[in-house]
Protein backbone atom coordinates (compact mmCIF):
# COMPACT_ATOMS: atom_id res chain seq x y z
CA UNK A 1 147.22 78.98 85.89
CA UNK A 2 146.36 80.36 82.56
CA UNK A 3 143.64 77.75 81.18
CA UNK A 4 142.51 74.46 81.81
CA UNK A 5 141.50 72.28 78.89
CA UNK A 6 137.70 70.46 78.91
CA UNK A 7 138.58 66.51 79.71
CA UNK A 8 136.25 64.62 77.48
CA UNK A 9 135.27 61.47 78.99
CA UNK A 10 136.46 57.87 77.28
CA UNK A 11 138.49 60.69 75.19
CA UNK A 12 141.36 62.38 77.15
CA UNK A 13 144.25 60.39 78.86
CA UNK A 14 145.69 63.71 80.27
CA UNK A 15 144.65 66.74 82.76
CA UNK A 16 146.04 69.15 80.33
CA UNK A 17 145.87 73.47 80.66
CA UNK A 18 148.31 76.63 80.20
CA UNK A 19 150.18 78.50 83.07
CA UNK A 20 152.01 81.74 83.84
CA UNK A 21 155.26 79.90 83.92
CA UNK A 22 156.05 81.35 86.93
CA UNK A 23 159.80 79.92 88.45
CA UNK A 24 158.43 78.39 91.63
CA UNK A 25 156.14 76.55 89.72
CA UNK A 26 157.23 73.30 89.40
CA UNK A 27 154.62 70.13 90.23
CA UNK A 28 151.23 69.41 89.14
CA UNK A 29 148.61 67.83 91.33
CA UNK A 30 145.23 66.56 90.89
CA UNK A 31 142.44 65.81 93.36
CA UNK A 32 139.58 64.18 92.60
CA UNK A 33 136.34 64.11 94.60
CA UNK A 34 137.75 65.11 97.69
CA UNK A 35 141.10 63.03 97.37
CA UNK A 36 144.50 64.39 96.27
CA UNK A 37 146.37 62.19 93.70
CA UNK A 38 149.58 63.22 94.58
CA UNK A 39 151.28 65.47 91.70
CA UNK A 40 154.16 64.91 89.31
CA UNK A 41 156.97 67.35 87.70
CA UNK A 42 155.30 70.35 85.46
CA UNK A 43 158.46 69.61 83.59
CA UNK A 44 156.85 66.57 81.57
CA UNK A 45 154.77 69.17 79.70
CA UNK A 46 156.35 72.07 77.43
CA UNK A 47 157.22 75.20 78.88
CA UNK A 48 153.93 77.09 80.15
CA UNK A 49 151.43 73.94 79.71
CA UNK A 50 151.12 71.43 82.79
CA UNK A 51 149.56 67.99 82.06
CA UNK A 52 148.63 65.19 84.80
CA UNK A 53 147.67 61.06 82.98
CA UNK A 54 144.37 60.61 84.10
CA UNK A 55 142.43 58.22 81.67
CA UNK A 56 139.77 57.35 83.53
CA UNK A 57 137.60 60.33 84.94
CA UNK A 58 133.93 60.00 84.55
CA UNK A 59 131.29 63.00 83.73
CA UNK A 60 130.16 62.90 87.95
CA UNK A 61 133.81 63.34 88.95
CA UNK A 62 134.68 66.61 90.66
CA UNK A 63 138.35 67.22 89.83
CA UNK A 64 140.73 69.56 90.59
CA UNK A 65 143.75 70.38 88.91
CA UNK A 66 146.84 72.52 91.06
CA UNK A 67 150.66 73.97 90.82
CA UNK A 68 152.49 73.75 93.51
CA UNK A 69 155.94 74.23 94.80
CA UNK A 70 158.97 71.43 94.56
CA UNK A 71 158.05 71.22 98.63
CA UNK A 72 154.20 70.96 97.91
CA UNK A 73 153.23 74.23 98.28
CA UNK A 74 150.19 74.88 96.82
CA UNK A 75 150.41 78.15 94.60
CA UNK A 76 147.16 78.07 92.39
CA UNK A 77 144.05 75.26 92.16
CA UNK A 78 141.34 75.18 89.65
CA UNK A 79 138.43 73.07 88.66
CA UNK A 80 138.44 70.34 85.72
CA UNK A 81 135.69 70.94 83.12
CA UNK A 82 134.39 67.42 82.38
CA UNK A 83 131.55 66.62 79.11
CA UNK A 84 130.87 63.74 77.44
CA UNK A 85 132.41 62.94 73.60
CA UNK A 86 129.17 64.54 71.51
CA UNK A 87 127.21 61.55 69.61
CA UNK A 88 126.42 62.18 65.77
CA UNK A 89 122.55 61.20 66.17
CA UNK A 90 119.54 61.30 64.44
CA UNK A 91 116.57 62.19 66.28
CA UNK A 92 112.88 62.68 65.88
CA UNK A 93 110.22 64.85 68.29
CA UNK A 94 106.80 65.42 67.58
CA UNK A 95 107.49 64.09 63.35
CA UNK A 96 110.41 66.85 63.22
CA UNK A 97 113.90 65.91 62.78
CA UNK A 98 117.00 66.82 63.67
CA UNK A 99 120.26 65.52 63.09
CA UNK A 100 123.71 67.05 64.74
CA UNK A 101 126.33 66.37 67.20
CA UNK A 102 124.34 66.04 71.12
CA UNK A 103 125.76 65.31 73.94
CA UNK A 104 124.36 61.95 75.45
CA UNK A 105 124.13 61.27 79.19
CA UNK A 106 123.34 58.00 80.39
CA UNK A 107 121.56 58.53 83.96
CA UNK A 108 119.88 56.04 85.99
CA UNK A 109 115.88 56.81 85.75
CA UNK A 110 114.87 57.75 89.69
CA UNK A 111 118.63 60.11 89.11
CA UNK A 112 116.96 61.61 85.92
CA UNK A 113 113.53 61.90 87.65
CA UNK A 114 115.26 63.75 90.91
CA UNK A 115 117.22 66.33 88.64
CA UNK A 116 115.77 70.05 89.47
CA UNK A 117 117.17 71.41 86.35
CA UNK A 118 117.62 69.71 82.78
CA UNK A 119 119.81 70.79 80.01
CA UNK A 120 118.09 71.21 76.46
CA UNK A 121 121.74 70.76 75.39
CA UNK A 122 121.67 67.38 76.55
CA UNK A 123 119.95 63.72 75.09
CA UNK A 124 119.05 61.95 78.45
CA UNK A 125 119.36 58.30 77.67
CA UNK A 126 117.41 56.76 80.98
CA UNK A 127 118.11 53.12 81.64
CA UNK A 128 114.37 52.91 83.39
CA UNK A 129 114.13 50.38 86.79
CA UNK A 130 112.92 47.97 84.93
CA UNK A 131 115.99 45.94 84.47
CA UNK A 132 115.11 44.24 80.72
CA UNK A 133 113.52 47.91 79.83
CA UNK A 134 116.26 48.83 77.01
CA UNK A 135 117.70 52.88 77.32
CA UNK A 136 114.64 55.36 77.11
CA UNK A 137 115.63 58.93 75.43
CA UNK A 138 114.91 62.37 76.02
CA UNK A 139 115.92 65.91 75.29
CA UNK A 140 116.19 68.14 78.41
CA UNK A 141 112.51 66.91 79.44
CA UNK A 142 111.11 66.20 76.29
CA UNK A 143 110.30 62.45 75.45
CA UNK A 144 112.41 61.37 71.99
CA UNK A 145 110.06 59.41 69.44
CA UNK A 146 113.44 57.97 67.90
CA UNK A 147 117.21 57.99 67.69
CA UNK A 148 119.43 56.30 65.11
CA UNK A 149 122.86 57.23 64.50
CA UNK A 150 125.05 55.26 61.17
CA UNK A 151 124.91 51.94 62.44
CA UNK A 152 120.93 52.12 62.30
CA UNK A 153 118.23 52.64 65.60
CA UNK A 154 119.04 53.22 68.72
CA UNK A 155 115.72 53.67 70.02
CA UNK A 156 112.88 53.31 69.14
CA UNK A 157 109.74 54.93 71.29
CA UNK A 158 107.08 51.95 72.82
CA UNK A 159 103.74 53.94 72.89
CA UNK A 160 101.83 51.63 75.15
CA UNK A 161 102.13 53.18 78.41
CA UNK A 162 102.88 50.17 81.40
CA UNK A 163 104.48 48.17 79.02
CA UNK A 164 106.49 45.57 81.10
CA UNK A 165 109.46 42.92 81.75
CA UNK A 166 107.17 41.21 83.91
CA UNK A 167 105.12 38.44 82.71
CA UNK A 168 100.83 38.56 82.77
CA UNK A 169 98.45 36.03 82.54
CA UNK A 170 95.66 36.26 79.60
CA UNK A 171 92.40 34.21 78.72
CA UNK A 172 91.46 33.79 75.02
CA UNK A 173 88.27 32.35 73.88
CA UNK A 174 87.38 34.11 70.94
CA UNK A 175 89.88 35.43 67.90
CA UNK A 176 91.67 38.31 70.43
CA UNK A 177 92.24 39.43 73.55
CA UNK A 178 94.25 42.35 75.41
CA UNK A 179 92.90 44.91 73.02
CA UNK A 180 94.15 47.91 72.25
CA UNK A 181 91.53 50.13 70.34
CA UNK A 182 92.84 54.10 68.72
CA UNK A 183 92.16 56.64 66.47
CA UNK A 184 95.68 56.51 64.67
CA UNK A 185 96.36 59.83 65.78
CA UNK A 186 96.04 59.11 69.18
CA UNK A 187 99.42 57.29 68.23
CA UNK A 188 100.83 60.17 66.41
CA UNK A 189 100.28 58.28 62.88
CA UNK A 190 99.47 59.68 59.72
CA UNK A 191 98.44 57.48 56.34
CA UNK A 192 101.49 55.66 55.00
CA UNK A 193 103.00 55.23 58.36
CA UNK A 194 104.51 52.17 59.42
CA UNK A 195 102.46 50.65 63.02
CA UNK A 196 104.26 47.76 64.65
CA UNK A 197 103.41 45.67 67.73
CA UNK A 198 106.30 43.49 69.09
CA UNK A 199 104.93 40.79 71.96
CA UNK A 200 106.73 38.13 73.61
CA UNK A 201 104.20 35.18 74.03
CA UNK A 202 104.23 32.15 76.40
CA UNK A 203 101.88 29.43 74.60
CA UNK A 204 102.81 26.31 76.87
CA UNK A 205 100.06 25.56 78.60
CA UNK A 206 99.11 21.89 77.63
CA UNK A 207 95.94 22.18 77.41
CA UNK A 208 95.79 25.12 75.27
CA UNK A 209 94.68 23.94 71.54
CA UNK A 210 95.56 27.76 69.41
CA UNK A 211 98.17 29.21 68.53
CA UNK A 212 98.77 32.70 69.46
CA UNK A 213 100.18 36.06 68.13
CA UNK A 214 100.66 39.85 67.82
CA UNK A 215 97.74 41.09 65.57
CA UNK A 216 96.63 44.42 64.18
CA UNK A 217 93.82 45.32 62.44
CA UNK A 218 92.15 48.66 60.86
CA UNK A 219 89.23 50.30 60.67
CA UNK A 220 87.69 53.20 58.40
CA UNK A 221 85.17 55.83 59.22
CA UNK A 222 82.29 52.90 58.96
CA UNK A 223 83.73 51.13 61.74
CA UNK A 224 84.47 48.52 58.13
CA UNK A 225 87.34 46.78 58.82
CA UNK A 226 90.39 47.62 56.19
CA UNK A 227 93.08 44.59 56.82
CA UNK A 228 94.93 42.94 59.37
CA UNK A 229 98.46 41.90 59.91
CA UNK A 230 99.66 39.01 62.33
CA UNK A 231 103.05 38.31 63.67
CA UNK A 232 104.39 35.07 63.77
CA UNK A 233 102.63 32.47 65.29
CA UNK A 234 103.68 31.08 69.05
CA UNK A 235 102.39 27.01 69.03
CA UNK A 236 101.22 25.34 71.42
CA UNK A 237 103.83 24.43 73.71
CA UNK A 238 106.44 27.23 72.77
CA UNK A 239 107.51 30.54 73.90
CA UNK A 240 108.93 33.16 71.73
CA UNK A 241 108.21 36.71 70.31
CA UNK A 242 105.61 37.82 67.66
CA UNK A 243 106.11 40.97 65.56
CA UNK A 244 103.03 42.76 63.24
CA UNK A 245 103.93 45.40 61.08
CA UNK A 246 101.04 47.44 59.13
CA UNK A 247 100.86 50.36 56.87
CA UNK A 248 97.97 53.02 57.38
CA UNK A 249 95.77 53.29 54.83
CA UNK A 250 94.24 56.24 53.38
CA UNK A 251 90.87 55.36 54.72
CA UNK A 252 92.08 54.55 58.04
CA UNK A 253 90.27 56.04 60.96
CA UNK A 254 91.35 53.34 64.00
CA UNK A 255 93.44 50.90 65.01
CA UNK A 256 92.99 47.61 67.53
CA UNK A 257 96.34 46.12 68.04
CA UNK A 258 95.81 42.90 70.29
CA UNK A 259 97.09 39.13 70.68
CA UNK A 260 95.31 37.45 67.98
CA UNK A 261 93.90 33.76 68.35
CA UNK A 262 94.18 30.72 65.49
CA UNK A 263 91.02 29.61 66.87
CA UNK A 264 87.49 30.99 68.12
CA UNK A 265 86.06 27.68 70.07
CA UNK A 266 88.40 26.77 73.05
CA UNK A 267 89.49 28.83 76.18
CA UNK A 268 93.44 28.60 75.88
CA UNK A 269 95.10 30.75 78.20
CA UNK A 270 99.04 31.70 78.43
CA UNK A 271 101.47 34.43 79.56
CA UNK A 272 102.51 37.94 77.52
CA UNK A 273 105.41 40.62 78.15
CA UNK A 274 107.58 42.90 76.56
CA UNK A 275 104.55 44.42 74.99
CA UNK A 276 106.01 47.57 72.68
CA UNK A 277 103.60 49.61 70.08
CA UNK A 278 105.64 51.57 67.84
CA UNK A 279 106.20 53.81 65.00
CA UNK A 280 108.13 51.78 62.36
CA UNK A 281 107.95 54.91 59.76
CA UNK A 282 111.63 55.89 60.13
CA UNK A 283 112.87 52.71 61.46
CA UNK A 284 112.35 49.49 62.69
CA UNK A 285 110.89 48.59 66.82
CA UNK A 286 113.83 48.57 68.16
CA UNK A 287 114.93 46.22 71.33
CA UNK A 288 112.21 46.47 74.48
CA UNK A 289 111.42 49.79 76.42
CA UNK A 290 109.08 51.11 78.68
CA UNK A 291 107.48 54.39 77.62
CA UNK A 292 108.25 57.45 78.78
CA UNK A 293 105.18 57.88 80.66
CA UNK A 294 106.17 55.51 82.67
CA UNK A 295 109.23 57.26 84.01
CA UNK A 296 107.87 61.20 83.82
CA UNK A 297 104.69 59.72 85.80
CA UNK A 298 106.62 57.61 88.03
């Protein structure tokens, strides 16, 4: 055996590679994780390549390709490179770009978390433990701030750190509550950037009288507030997701991102999750994450 081609998963439908063409040649055989396919005639490829149909190996596999005799004989055995098909992404770290064709590996998060070694060839997308957490990105160990490829964003990075699926229970009495307060650096932002909060909202509590929402709001050097931006409003008696989006102004110094409150002179109380604080500069929120924080810290 001369050469064994690299299978590219969701790609290749064969097991294909070059050999000596030696006369007693005359099956091919595959075995895969321990467990020998059986083989078929080296005659169904041209003379000196071998190919085996095998359209369903996955990047974990550990695959084996052999010659053997017409009785079985094994002559010569060697191992299957598998990869992934390369992505054509997009990606931001730390305000730099890149853009290029990466190899993506979806890994469950405690997998990605136990690996000893990690490729800087390779985008880790880590679907976290928490099960409504979208895929979290990172190259070799590096967290990814975002990833878009034609169609638009794949991901986009949540900044609040214990962010979760679960639901928790908030009081409001006056106009916020669950306040976030940063210098916009502390969120990697610079002036003209795009800050968004995404919240989903649980407003049924009867006896609650407000209406809730996400809410932003900026500060200069004087501690002067700037502006504000709400997301849509949750009424009483409704669930449902509220989205702020602010530019940073020149003047901007910090940043209190918080659920806002239509009214200052009742105690309404409710339920919030999903909570994601995010860079909208170079594209929009993107679907819910945790941060990853919350899976290098685990």
């Amino acid at each position: 055996m001369t050469r064994v081609d690299t299978y590219i998963v969701g790609q290749s439908t064969w097991v294909t590679g070059e050999h000596s063409e030696s006369e007693l040649a005359k099956k091919v055989g595959l075995i895969v994780n321990g467990t020998d396919l059986g083989s078929a005639p080296i005659s169904q490829a041209e003379p000196g390549h071998f190919k085996y149909w095998k359209n369903d190996l996955k990047e974990t596999d550990v695959v084996q390709v052999y010659l053997a005799t017409e009785e079985g004989k094994e002559l010569t055995k060697a191992a299957v490179p598998i990869v992934l098909p390369k992505q054509n992404l997009t990606i931001f770290i730390n305000g730099e770009e890149q853009t290029g064709d990466f190899e993506v590996k979806q890994i469950d998060q405690d997998e990605y978390v136990a690996l000893s070694e990690k490729s800087p060839d390779i985008v880790y997308a880590v679907q976290p433990n928490d099960p409504e957490s979208g895929l979290v990105y990172f190259l070799d160990d590096v967290p990814v701030d975002l990833v878009k490829n034609t169609a638009g964003v794949l991901y986009n990075r949540n900044l609040l750190v214990g962010a979760t699926s679960e639901w928790k229970d908030f009081s409001i009495t006056g106009w916020t509550t669950e306040t976030h307060r940063k210098e916009i650096s502390e969120y990697g932002l610079s002036i003209g950037d795009t800050l968004i909060q995404s919240i989903e909202l649980d407003n049924t509590n009867s006896e609650n009288q407000g209406g809730i929402r996400s809410f932003i709001v900026q500060y200069d050097e004087t501690d002067t507030q700037i502006d504000t931006a709400s997301g849509e409003t949750i009424a009483v008696g409704e669930t449902g997701t509220s989205t702020a989006t602010l530019a940073v102004a020149g003047n901007a110094i910090e940043v209190a991102i918080s659920i806002g409150h239509s009214i200052n002179d009742h105690t309404d109380t409710g339920r919030f999750r999903k909570r994601k604080i995010a860079n909208g500069t170079n594209g929009d929120s993107g679907n819910f994450t945790i941060a990853p924080e919350d899976i290098i810290n685990q």
